[in-house]
N, C-alpha and C. Protein backbone atom coordinates (compact mmCIF):
# COMPACT_ATOMS: atom_id res chain seq x y z
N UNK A 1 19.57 10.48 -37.00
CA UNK A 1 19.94 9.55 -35.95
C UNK A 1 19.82 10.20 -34.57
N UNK A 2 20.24 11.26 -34.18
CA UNK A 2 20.08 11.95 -33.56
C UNK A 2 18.95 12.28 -32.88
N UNK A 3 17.81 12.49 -33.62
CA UNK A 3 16.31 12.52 -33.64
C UNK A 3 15.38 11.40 -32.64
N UNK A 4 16.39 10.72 -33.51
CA UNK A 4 16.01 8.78 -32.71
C UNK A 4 16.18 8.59 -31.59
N UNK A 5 17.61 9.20 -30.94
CA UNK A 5 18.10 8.60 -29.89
C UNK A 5 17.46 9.76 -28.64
N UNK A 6 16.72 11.34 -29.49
CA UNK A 6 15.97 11.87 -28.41
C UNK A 6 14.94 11.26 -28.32
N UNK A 7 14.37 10.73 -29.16
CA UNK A 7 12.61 9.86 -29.11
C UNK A 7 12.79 8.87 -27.66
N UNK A 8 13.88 8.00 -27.54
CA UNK A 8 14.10 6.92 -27.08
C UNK A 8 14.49 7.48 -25.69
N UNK A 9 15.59 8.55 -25.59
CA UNK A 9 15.73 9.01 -24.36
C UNK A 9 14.53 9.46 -23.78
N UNK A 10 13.38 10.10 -24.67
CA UNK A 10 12.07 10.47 -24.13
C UNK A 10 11.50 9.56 -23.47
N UNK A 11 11.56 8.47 -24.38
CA UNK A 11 10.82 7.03 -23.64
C UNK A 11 11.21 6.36 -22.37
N UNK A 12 12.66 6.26 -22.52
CA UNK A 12 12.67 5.93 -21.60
C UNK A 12 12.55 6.20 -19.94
N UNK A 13 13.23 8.16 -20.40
CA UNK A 13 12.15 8.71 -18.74
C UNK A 13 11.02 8.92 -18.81
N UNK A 14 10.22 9.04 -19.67
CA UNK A 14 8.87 8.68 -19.63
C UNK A 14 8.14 7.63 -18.66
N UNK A 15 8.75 6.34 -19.02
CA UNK A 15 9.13 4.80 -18.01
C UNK A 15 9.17 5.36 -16.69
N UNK A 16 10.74 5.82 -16.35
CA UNK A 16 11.21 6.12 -15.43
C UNK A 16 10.21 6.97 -14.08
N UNK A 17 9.81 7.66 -15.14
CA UNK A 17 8.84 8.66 -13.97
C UNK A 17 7.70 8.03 -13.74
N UNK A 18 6.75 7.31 -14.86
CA UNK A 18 6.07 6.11 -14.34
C UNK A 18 5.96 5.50 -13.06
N UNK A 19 7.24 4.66 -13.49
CA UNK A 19 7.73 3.77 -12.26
C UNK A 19 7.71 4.41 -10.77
N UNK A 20 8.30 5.31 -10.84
CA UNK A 20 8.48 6.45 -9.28
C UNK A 20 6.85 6.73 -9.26
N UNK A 21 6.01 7.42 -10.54
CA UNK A 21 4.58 7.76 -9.75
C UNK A 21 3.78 6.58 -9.55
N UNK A 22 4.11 5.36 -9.96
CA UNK A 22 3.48 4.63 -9.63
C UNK A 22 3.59 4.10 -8.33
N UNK A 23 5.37 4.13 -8.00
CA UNK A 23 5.35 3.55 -6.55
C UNK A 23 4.81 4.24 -4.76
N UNK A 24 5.28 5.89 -5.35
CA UNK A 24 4.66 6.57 -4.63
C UNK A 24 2.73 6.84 -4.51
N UNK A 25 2.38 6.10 -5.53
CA UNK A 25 0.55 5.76 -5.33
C UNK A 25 0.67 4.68 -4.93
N UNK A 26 0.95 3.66 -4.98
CA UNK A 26 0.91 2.57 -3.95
C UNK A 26 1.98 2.43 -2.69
N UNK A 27 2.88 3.30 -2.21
CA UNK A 27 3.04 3.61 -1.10
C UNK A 27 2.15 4.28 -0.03
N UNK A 28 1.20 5.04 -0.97
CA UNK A 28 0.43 6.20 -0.68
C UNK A 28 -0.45 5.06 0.11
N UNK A 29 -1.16 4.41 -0.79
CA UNK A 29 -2.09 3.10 -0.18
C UNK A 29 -1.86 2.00 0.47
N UNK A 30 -0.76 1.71 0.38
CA UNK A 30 -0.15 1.19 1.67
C UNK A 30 -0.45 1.39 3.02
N UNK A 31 0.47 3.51 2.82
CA UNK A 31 0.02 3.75 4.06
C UNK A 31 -0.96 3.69 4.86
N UNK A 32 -2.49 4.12 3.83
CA UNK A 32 -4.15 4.78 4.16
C UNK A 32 -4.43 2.89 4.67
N UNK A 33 -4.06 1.77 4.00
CA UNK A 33 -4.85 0.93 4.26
C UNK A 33 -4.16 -0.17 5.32
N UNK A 34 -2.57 0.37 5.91
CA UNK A 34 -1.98 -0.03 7.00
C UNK A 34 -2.94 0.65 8.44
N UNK A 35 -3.11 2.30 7.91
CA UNK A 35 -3.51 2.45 9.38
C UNK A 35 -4.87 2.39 9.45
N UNK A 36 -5.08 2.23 8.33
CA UNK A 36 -7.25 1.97 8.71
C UNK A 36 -7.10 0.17 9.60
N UNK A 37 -5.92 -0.32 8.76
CA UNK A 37 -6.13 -1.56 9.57
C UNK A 37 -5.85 -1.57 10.52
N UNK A 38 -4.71 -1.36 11.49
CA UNK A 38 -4.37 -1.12 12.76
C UNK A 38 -4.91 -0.06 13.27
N UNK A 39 -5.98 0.24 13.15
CA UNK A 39 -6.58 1.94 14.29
C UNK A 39 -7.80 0.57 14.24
N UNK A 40 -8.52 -0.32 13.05
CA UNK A 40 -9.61 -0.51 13.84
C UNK A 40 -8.96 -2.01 13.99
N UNK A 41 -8.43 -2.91 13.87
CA UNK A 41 -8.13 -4.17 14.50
C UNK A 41 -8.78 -4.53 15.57
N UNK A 42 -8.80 -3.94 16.82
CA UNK A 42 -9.07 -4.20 17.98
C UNK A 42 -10.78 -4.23 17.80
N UNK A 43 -11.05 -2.97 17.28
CA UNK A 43 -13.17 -3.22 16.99
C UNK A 43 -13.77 -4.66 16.45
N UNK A 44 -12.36 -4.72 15.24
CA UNK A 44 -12.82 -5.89 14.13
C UNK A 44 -13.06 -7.38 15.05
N UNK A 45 -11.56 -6.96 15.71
CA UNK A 45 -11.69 -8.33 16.74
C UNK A 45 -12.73 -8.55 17.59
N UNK A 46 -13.23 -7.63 18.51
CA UNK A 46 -14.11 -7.83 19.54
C UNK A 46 -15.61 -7.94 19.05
N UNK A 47 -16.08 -7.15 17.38
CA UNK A 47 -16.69 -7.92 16.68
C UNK A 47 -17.17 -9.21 16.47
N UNK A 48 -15.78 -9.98 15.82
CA UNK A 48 -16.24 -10.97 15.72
C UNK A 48 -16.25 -12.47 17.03
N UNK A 49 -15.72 -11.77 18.29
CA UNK A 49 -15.84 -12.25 19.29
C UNK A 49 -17.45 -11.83 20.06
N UNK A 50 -17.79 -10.93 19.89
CA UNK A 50 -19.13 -10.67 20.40
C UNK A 50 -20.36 -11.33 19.35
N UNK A 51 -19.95 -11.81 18.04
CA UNK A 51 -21.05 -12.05 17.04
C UNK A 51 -21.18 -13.62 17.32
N UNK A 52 -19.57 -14.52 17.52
CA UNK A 52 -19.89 -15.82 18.32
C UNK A 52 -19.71 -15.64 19.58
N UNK A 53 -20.39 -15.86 20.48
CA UNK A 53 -20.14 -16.13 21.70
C UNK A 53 -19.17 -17.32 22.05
N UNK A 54 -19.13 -18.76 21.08
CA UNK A 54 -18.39 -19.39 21.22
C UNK A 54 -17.24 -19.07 20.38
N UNK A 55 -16.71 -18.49 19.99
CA UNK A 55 -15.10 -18.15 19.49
C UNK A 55 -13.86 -18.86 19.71
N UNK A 56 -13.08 -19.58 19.09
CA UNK A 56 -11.77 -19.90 19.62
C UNK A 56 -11.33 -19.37 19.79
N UNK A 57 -10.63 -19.15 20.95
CA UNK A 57 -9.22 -18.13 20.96
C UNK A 57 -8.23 -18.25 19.86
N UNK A 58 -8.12 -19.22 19.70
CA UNK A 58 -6.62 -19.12 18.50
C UNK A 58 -7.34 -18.88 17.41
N UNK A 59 -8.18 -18.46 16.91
CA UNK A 59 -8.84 -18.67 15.79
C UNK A 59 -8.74 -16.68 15.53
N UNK A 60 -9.28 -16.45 17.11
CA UNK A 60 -8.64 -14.61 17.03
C UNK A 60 -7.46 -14.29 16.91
N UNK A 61 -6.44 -15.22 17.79
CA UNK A 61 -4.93 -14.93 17.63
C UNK A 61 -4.77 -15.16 16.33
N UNK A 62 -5.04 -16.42 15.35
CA UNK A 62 -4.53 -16.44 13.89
C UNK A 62 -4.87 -14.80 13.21
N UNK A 63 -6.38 -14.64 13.41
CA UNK A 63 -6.76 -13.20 12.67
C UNK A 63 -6.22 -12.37 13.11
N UNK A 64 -5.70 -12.11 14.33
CA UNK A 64 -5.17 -11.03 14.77
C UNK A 64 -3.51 -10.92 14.18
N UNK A 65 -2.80 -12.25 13.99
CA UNK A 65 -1.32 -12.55 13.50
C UNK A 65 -1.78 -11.57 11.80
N UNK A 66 -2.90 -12.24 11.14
CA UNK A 66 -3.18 -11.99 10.17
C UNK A 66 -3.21 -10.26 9.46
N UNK A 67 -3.98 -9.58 10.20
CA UNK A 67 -3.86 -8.15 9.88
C UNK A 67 -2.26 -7.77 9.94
N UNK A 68 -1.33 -8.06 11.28
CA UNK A 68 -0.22 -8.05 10.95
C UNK A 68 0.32 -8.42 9.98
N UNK A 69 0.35 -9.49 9.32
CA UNK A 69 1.11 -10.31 8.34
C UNK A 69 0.91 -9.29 7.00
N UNK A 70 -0.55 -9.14 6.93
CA UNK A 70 -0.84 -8.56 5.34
C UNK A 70 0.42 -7.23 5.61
N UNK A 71 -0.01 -6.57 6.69
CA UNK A 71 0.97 -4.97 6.71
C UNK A 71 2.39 -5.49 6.46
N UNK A 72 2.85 -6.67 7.07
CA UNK A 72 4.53 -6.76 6.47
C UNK A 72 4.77 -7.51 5.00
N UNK A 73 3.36 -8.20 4.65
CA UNK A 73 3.67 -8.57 3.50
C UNK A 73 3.86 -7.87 2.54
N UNK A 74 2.61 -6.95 2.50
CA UNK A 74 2.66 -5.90 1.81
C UNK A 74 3.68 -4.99 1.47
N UNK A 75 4.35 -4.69 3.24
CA UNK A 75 5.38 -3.69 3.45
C UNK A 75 6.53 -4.42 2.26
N UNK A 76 6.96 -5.52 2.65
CA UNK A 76 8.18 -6.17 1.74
C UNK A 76 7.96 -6.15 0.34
N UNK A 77 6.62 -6.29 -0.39
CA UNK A 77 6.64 -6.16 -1.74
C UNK A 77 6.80 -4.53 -2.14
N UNK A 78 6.18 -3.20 -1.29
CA UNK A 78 6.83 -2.02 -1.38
C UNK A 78 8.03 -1.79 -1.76
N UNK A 79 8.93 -2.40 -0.61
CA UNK A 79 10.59 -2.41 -0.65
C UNK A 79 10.99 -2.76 -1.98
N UNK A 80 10.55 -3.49 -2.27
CA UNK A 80 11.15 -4.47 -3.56
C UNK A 80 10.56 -3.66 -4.33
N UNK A 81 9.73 -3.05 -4.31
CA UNK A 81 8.82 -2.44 -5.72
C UNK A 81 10.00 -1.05 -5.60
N UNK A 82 10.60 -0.59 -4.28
CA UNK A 82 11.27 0.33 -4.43
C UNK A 82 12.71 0.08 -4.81
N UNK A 83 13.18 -1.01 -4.24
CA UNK A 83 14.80 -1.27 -4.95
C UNK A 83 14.22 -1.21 -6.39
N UNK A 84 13.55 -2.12 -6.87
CA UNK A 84 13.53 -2.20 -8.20
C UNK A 84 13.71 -0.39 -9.01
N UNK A 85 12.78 0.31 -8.64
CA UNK A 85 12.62 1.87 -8.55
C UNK A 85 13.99 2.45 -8.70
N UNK A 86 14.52 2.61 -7.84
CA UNK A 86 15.27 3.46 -7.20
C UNK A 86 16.37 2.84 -6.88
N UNK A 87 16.57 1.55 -7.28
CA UNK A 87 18.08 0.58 -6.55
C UNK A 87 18.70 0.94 -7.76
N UNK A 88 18.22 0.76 -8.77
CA UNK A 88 19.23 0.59 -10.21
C UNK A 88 20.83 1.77 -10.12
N UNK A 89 20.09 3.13 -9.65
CA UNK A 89 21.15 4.41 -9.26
C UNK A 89 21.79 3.97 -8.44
N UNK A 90 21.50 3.51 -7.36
CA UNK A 90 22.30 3.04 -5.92
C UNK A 90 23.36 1.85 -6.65
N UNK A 91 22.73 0.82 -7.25
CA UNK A 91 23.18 -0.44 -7.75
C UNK A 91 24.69 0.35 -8.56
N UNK A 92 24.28 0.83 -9.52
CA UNK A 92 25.27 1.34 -10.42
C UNK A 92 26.35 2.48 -9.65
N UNK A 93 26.23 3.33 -8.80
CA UNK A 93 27.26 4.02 -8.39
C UNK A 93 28.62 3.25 -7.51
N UNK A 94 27.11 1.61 -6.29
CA UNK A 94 28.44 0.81 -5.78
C UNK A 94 29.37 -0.10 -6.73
N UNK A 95 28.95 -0.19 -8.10
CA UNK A 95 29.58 -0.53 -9.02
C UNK A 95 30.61 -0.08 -9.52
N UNK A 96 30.26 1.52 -9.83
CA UNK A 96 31.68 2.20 -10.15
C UNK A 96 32.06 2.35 -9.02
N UNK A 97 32.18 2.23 -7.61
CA UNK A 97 32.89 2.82 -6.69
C UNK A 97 33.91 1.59 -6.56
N UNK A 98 33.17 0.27 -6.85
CA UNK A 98 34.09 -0.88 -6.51
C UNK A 98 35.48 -1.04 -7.64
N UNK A 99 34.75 -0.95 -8.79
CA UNK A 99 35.68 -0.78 -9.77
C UNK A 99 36.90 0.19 -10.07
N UNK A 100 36.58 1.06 -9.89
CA UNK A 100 37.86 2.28 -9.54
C UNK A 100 38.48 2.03 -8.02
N UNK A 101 37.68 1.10 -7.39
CA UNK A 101 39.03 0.93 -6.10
C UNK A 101 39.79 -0.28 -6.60
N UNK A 102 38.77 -1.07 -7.22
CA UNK A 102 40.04 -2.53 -8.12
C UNK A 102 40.85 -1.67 -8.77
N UNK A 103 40.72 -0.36 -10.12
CA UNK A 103 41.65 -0.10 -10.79
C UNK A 103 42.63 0.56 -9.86
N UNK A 104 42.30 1.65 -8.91
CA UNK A 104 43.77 2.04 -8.41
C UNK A 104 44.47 0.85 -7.34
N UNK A 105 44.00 -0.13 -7.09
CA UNK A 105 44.82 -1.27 -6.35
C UNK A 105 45.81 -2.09 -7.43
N UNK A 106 44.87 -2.07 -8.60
CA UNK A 106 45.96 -2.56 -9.62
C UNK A 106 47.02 -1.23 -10.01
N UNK A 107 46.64 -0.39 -9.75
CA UNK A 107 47.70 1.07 -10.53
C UNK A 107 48.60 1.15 -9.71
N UNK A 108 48.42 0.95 -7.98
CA UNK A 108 49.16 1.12 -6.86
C UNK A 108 50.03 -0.20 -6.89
N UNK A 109 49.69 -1.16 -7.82
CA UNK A 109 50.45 -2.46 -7.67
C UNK A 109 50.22 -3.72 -6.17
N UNK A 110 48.81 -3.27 -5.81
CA UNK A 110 47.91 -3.99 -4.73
C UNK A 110 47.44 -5.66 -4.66
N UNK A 111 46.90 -5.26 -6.39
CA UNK A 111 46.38 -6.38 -6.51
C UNK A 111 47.47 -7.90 -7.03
């Protein structure tokens, strides 16, 4: 039984470290493909303003909103890819911290 429950503890940081190298390779690419986008934005734009001569303006402002948007969209599914990661420890310690302040409020006669 014993045997079992090392197999399983194997597995499951096995998972664990996964999860972390996986998030730190797509943080990694995050970063490389946040700043390739914002270092050339401004080329991309004047690009495709020099390729039509007739161009809408808002049609650059939407694309230009756009490179922004992907970087915070992106950025927010990171976050989340990292609570998920890395919240569970955080999650579980404000858990016991809350709970042992309920038990000594009940021990102190608080509650």
């Amino acid at each position: 039984m014993i045997g079992m429950r090392s197999i399983n503890t194997y597995e499951t940081a096995k998972k664990q470290v996964g999860a972390i190298k996986g998030f730190y390779a797509h943080l990694t690419l995050f970063i490389l493909v946040s700043v390739l986008i914002l270092a050339s934005k401004g080329t991309l734009l004047e690009v495709v303003a020099e390729k039509n001569h007739e161009v809408d303006p808002n049609f650059v402002a939407w694309l230009d909103w756009n490179f922004i948007a992907v970087i915070l969209i992106w950025g927010t599914v990171i976050l989340i890819q990292g609570l998920v990661v890395f919240g569970r420890p955080l999650i579980k310690k404000w858990e016991k911290r809350k709970i042992e302040a309920y038990l000594r409020k009940d021990r102190d006669g608080i509650l």
